[in-house]
C-alpha atoms as a PDB file:
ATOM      1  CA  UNK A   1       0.000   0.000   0.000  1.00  0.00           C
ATOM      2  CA  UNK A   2       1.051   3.649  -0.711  1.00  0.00           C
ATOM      3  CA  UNK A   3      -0.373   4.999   1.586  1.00  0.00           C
ATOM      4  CA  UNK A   4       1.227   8.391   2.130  1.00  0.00           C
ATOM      5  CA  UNK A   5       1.633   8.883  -1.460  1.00  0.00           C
ATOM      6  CA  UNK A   6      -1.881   8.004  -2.306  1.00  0.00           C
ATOM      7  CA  UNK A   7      -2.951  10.212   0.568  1.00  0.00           C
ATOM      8  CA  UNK A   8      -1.395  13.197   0.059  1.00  0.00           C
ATOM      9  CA  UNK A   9      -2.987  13.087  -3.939  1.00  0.00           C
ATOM     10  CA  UNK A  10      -6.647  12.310  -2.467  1.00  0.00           C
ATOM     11  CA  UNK A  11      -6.301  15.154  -0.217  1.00  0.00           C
ATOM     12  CA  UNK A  12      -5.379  17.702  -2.794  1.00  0.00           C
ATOM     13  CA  UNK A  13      -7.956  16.738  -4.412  1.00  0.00           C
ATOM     14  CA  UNK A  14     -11.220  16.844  -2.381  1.00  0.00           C
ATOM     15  CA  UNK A  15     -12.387  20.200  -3.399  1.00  0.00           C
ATOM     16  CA  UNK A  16     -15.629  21.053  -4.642  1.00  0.00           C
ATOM     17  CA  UNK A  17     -16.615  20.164  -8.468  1.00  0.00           C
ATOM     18  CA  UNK A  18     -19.634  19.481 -10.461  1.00  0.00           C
ATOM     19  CA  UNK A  19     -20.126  16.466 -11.973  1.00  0.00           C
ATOM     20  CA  UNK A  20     -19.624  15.424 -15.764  1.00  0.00           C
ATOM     21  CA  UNK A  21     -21.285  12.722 -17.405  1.00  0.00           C
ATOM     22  CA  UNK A  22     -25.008  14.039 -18.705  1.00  0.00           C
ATOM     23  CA  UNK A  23     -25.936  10.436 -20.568  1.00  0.00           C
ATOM     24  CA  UNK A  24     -26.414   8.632 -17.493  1.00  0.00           C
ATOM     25  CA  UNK A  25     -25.156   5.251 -18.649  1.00  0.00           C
ATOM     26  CA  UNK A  26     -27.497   1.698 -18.336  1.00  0.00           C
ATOM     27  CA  UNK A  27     -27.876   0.183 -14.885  1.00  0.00           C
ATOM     28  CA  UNK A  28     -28.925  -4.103 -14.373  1.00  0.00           C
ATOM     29  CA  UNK A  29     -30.113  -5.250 -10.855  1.00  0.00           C
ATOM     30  CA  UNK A  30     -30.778  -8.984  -9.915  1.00  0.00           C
ATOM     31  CA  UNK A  31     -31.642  -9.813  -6.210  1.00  0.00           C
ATOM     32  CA  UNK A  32     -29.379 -12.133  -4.985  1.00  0.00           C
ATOM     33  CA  UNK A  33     -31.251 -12.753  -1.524  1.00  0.00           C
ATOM     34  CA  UNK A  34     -34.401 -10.269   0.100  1.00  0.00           C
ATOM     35  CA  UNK A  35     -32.641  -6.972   1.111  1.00  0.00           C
ATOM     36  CA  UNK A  36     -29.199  -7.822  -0.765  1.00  0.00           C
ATOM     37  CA  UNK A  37     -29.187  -6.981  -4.735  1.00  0.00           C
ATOM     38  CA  UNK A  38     -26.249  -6.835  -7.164  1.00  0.00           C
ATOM     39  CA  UNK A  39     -26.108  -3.959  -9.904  1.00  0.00           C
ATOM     40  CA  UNK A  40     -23.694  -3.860 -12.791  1.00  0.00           C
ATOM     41  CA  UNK A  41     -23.256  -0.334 -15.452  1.00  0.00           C
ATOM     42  CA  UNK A  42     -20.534  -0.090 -17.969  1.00  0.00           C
ATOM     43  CA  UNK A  43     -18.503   3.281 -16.992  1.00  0.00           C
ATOM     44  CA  UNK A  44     -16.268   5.542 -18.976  1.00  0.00           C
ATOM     45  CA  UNK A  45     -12.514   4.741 -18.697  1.00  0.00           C
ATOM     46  CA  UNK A  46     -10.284   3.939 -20.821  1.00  0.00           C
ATOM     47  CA  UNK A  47      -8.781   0.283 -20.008  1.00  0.00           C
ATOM     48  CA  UNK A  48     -10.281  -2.433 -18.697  1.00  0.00           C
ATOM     49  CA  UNK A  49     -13.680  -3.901 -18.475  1.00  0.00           C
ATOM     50  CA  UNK A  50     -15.199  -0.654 -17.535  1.00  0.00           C
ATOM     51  CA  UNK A  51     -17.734  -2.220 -15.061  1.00  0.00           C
ATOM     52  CA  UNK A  52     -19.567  -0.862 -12.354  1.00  0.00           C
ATOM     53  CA  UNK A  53     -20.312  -3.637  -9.669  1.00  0.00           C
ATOM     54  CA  UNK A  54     -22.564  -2.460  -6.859  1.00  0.00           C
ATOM     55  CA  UNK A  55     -23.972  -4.172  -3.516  1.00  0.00           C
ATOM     56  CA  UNK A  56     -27.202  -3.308  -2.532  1.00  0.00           C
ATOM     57  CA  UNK A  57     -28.177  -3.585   1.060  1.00  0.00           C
ATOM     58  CA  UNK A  58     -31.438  -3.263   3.580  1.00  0.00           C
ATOM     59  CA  UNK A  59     -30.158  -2.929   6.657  1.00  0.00           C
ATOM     60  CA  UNK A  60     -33.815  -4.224   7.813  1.00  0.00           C
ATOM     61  CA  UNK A  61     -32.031  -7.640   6.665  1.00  0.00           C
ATOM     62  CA  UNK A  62     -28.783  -7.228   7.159  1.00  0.00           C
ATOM     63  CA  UNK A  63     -26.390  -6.497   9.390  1.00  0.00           C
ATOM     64  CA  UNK A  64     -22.647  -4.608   9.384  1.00  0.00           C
ATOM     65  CA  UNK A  65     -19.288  -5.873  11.104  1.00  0.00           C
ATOM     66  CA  UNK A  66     -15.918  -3.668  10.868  1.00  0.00           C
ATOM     67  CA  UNK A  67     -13.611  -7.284  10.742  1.00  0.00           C
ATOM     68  CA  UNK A  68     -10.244  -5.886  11.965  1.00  0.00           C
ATOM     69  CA  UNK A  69      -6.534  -8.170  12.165  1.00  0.00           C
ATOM     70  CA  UNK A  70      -5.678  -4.441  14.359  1.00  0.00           C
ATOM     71  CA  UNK A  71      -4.473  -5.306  17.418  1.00  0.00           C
ATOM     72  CA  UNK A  72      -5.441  -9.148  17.367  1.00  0.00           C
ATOM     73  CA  UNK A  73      -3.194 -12.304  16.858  1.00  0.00           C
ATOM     74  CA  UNK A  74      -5.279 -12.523  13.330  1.00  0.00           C
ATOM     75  CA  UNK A  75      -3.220 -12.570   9.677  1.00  0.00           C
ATOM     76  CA  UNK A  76      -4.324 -10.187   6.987  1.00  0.00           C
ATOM     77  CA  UNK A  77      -7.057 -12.316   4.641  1.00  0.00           C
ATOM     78  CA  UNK A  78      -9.193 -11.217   1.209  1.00  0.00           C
ATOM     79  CA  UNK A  79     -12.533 -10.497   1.410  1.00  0.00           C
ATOM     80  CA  UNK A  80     -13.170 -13.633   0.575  1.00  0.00           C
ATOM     81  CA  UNK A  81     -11.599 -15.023   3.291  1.00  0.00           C
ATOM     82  CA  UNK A  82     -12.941 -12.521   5.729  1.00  0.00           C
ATOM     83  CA  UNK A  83     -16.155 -13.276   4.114  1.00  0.00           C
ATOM     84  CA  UNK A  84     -15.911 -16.968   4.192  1.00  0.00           C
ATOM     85  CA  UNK A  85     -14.817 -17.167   8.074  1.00  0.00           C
ATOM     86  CA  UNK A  86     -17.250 -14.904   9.276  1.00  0.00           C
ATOM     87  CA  UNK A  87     -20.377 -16.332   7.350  1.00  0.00           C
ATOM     88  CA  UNK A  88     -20.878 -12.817   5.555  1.00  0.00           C
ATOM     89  CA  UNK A  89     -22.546 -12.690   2.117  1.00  0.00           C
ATOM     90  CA  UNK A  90     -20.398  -9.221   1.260  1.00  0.00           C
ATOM     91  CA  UNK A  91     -17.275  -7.937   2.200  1.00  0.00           C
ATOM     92  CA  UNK A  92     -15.299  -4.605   1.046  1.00  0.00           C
ATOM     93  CA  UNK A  93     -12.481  -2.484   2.316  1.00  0.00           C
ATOM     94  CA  UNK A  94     -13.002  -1.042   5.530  1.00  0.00           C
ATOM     95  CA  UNK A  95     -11.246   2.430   4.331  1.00  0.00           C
ATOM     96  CA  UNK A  96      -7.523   3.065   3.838  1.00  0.00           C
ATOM     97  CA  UNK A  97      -5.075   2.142   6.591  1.00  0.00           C
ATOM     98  CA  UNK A  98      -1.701   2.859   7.862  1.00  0.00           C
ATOM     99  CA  UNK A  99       1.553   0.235   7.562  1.00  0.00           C
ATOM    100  CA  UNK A 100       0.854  -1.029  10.972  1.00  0.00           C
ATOM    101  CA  UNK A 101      -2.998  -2.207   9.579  1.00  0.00           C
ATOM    102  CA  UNK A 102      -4.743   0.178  11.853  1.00  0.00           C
ATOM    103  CA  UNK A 103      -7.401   2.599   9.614  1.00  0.00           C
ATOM    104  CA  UNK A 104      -6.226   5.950   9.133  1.00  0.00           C
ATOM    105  CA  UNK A 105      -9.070   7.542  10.766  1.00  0.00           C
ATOM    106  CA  UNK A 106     -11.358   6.686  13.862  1.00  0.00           C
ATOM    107  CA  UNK A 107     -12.626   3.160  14.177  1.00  0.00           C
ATOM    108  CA  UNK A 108     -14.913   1.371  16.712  1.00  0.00           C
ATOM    109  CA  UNK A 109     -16.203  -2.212  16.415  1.00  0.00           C
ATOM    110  CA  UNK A 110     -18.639  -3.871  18.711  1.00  0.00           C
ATOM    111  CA  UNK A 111     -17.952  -1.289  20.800  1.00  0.00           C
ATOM    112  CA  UNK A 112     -14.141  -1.400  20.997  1.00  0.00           C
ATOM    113  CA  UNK A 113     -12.040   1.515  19.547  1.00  0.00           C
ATOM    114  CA  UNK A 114      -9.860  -0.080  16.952  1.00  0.00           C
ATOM    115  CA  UNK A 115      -8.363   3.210  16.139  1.00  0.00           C
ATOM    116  CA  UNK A 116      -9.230   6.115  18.629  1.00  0.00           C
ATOM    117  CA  UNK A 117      -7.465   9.333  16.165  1.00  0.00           C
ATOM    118  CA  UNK A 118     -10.102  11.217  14.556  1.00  0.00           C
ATOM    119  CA  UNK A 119      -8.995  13.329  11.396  1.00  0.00           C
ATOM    120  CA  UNK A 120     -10.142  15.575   9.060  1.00  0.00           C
ATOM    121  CA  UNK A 121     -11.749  13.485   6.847  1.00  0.00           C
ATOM    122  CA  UNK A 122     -15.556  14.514   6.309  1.00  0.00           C
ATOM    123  CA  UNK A 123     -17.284  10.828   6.380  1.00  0.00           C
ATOM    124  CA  UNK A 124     -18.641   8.322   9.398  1.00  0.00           C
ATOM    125  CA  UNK A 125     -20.292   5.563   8.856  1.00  0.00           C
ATOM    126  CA  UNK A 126     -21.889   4.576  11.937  1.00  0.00           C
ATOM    127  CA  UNK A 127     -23.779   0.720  12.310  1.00  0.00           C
ATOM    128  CA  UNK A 128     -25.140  -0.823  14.943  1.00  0.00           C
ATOM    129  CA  UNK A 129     -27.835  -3.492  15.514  1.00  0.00           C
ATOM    130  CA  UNK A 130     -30.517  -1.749  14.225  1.00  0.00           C
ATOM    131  CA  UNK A 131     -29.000   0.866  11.145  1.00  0.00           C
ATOM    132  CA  UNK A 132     -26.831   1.910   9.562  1.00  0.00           C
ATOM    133  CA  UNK A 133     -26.204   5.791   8.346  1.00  0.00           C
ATOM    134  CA  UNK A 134     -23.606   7.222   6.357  1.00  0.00           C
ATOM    135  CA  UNK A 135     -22.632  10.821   8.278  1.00  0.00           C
ATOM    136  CA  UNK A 136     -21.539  13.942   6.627  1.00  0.00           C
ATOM    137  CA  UNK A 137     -19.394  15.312   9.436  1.00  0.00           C
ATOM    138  CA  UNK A 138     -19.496  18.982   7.572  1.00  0.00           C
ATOM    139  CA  UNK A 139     -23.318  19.003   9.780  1.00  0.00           C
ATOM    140  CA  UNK A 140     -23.729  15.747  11.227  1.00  0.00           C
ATOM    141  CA  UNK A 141     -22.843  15.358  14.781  1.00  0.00           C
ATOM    142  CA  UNK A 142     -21.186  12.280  15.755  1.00  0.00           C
ATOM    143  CA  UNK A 143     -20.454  11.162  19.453  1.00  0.00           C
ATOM    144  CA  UNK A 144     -18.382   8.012  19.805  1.00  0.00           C
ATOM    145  CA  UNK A 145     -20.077   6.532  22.567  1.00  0.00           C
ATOM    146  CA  UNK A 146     -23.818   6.664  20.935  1.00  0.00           C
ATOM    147  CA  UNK A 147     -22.103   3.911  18.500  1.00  0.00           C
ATOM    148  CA  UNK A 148     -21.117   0.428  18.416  1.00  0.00           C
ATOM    149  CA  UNK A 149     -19.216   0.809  15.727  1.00  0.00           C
ATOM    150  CA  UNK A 150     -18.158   3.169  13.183  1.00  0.00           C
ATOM    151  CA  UNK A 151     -15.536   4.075  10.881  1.00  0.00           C
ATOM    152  CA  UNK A 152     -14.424   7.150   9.329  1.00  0.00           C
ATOM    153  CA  UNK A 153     -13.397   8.058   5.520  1.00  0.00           C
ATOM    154  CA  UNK A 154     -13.324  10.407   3.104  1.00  0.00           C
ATOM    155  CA  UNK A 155     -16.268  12.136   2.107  1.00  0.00           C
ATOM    156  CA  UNK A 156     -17.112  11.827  -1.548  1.00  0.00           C
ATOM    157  CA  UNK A 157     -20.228  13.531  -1.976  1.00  0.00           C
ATOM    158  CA  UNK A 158     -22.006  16.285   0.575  1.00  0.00           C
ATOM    159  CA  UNK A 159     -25.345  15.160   2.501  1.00  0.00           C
ATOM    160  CA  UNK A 160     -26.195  18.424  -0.050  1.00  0.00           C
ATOM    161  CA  UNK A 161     -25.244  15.887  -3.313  1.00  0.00           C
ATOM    162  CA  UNK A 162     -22.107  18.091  -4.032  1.00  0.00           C
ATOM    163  CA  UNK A 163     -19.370  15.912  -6.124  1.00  0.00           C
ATOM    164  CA  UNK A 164     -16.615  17.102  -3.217  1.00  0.00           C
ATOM    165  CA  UNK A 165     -13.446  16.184  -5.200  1.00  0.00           C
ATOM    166  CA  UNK A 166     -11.698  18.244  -7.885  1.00  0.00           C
ATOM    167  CA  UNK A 167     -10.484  16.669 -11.111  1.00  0.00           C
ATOM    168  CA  UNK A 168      -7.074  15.572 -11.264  1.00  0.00           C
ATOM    169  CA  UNK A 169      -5.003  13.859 -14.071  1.00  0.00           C
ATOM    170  CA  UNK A 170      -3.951  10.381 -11.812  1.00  0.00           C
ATOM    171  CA  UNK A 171      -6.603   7.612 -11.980  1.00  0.00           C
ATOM    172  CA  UNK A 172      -7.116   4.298 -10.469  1.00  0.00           C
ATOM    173  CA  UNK A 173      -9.289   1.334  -9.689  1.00  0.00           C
ATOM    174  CA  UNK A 174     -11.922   2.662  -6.800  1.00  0.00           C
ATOM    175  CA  UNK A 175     -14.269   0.774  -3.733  1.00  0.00           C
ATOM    176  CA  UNK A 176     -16.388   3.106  -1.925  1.00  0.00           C
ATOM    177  CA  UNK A 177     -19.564   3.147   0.369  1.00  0.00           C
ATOM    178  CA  UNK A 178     -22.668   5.253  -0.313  1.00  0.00           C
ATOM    179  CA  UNK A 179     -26.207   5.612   0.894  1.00  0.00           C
ATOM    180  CA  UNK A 180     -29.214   5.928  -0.616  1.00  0.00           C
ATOM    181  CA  UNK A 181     -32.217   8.124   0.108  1.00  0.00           C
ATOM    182  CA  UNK A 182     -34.175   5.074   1.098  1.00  0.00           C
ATOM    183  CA  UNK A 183     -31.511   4.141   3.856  1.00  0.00           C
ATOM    184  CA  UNK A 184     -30.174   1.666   1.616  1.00  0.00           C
ATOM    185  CA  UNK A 185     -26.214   1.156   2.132  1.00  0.00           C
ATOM    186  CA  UNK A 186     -24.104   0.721  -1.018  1.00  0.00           C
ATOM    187  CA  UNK A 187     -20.715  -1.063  -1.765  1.00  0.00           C
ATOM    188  CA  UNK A 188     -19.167   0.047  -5.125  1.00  0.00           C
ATOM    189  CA  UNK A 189     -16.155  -1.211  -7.024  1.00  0.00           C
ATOM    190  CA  UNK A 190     -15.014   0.088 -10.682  1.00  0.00           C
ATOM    191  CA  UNK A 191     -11.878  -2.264 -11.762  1.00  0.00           C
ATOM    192  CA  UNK A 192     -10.990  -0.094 -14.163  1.00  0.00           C
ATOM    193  CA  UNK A 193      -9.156   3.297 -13.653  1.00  0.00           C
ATOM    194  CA  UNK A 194     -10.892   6.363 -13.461  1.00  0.00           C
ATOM    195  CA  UNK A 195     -10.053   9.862 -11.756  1.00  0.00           C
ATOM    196  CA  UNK A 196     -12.353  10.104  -8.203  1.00  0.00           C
ATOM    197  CA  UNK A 197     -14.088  13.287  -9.715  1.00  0.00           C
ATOM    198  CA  UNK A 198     -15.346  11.178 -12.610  1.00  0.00           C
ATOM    199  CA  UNK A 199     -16.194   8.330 -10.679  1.00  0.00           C
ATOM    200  CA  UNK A 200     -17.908  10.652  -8.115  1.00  0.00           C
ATOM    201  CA  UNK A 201     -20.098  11.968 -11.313  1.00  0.00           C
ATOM    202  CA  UNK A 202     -20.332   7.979 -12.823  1.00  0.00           C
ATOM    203  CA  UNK A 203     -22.645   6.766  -9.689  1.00  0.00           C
ATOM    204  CA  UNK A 204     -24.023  10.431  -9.852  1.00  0.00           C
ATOM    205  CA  UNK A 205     -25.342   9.419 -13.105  1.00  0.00           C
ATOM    206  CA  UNK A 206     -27.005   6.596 -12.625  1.00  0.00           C
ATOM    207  CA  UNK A 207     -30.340   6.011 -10.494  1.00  0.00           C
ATOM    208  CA  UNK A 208     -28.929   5.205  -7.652  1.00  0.00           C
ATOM    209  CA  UNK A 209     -31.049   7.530  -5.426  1.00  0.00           C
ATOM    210  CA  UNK A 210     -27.572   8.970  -3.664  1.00  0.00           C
ATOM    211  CA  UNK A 211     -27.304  10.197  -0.644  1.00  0.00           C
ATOM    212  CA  UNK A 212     -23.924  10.510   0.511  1.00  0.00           C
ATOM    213  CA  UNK A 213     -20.661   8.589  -0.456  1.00  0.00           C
ATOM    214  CA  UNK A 214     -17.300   8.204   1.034  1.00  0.00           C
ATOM    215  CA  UNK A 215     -14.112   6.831  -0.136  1.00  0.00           C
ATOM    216  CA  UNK A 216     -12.645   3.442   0.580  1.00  0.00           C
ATOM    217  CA  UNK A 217      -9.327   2.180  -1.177  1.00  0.00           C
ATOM    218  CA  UNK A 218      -7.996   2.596  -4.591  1.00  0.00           C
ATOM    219  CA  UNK A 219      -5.532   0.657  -6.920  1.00  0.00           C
ATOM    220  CA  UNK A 220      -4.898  -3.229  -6.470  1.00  0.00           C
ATOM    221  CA  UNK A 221      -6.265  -3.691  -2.979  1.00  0.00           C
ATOM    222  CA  UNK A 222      -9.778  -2.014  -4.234  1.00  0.00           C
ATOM    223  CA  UNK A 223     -12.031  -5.444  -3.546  1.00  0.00           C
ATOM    224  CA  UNK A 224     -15.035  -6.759  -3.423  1.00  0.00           C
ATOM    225  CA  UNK A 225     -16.665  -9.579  -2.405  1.00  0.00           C
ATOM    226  CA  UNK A 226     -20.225 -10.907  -3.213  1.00  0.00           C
ATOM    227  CA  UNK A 227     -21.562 -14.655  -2.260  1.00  0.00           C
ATOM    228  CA  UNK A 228     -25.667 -15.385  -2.188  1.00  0.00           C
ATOM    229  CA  UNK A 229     -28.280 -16.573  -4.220  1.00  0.00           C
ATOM    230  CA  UNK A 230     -25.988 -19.369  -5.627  1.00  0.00           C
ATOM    231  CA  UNK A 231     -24.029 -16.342  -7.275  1.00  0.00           C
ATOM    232  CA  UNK A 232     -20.490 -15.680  -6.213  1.00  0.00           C
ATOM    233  CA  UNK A 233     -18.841 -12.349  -7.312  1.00  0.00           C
ATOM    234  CA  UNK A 234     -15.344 -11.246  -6.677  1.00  0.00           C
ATOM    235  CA  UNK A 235     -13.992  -8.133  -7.986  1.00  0.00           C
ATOM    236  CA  UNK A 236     -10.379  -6.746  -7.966  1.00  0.00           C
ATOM    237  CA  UNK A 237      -8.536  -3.613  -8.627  1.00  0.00           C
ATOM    238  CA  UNK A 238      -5.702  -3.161 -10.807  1.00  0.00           C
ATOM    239  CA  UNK A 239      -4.792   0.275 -12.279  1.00  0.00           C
ATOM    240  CA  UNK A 240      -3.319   2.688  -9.860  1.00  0.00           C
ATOM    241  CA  UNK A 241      -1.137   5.788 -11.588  1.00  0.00           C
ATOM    242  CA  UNK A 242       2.829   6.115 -10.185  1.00  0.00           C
ATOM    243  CA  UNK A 243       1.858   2.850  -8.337  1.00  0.00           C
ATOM    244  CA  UNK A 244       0.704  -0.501 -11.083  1.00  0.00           C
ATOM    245  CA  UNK A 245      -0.095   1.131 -14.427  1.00  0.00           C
ATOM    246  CA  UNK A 246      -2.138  -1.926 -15.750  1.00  0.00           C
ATOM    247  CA  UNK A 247      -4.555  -3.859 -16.013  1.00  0.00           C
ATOM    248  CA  UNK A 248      -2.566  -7.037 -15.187  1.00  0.00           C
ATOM    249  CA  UNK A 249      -3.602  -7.566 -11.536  1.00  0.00           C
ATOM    250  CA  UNK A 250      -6.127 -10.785 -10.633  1.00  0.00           C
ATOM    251  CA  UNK A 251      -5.161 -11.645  -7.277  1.00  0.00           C
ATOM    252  CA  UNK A 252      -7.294 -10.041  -4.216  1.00  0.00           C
ATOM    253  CA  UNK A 253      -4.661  -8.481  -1.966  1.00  0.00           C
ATOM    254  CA  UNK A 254      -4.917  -9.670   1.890  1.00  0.00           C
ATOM    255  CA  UNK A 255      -6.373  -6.803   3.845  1.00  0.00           C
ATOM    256  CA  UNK A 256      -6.314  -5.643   7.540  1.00  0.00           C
ATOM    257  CA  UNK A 257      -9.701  -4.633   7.479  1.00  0.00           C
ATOM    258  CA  UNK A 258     -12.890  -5.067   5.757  1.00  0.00           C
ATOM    259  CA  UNK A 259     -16.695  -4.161   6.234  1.00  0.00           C
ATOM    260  CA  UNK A 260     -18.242  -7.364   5.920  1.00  0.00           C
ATOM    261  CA  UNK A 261     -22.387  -8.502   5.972  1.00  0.00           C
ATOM    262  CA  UNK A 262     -24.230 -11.284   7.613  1.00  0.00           C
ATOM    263  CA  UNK A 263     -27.934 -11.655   7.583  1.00  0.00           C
ATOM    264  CA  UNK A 264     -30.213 -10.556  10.613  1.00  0.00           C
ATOM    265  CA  UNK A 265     -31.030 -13.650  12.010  1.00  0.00           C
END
């Protein structure tokens, strides 16, 4: 992970914009259980199989975990892995982290703090065992001890549907997190390359019903997982500019941490 590298470029770039793309492009859904649906839409870039892959998720069905290897005897896994040892039915990175594996902003799961530094990044999404929200911390309050769990990011789009990020020349494979104006939680993963202003105005495109959206890794480790309904979906990142300038990558990278989904029982 370059994490200081990539860091430093995401941050000079989260300024405000307006999105691009006015022909929204086509958007699939098939339900792969009640509450949990899986959306595909081709997207704009360049190399690659310019796929959108989205999770859709009630929280009236499901449930969210923050997994964490931070500060336990456990080894770095996939998603899949994550996924497949916690009985989840989705998994996706749990935001950027530092060397050591701990996430770069605040973290809290089952009521533990996992990582107790709070930055200036503008996103917090907050579950517990009866929602889940996505914050905008620009007018949101958050108080760590109303929540279970939570984990911060950067914010991608405004609780006002701004497209926060400035457009920038470096591109790479993207996961993220959004919410919908139903109270529907998203997972997102484009494999192939795209600036974060464009793929900020991409999902803005398409009839999502947005609400907010926040950032969640970029380049080879961007993963996610998908297993339900007799379908199993597992999608990669590649591209990153200065970092892996191809397409080349088909191995999911062992992560510290990943938001992963099991169904209410």
């Amino acid at each position: 992970m370059v994490y200081i590298t990539r860091r430093a470029m995401l941050a000079a770039s989260a300024l405000v914009a307006t999105p691009a793309f006015a022909d929204p492009p086509s958007l699939t859904w098939r339900t792969l259980a009640p509450g949990l649906d899986h959306g595909q839409a081709r997207i704009a870039s360049r190399i690659g199989d310019r796929q959108l892959h989205i999770a859709r998720i009630d929280p009236a069905h499901f449930r969210f975990h923050l997994l964490t290897a931070a500060g336990t005897h456990s080894a770095r896994k996939t998603a899949r892995q994550w996924a497949q040892q916690n009985q989840c039915v989705a998994a996706i990175n749990a935001a950027m982290f530092r060397p050591n594996g701990l996430p770069v902003g605040f973290a809290k799961a089952d009521g533990h703090i996992i990582q107790p530094q709070r930055n200036s990044d503008r996103s917090m999404f907050v579950f517990d065992a009866e929602s889940a929200r996505l914050l905008d911390l620009s007018g949101d309050t958050f108080a760590e001890s109303e929540h279970d769990n939570a984990l911060q990011g950067i914010r991608m789009i405004s609780s006002e549907g701004r497209n926060v990020w400035s457009q920038q020349p470096r591109s790479w494979s993207i996961a993220a997190l959004a919410s919908t104006s139903d109270g529907r939680i998203l997972f997102l993963h484009a494999r192939s390359p795209l600036s974060v202003h464009d793929f900020i105005a991409a999902i803005q495109s398409l009839p999502l019903n947005l609400a907010s959206a926040m950032y969640l890794e970029g380049g080879p480790e961007a993963t996610l997982y998908l297993n339900a309904g007799g379908a199993e979906i597992e999608r990669v990142g590649s591209y990153e500019t200065g970092f892996n300038e191809n397409d080349d990558n088909v191995a999911a990278w062992p992560l510290p941490n990943v938001i992963g989904v099991v169904p209410r029982s």
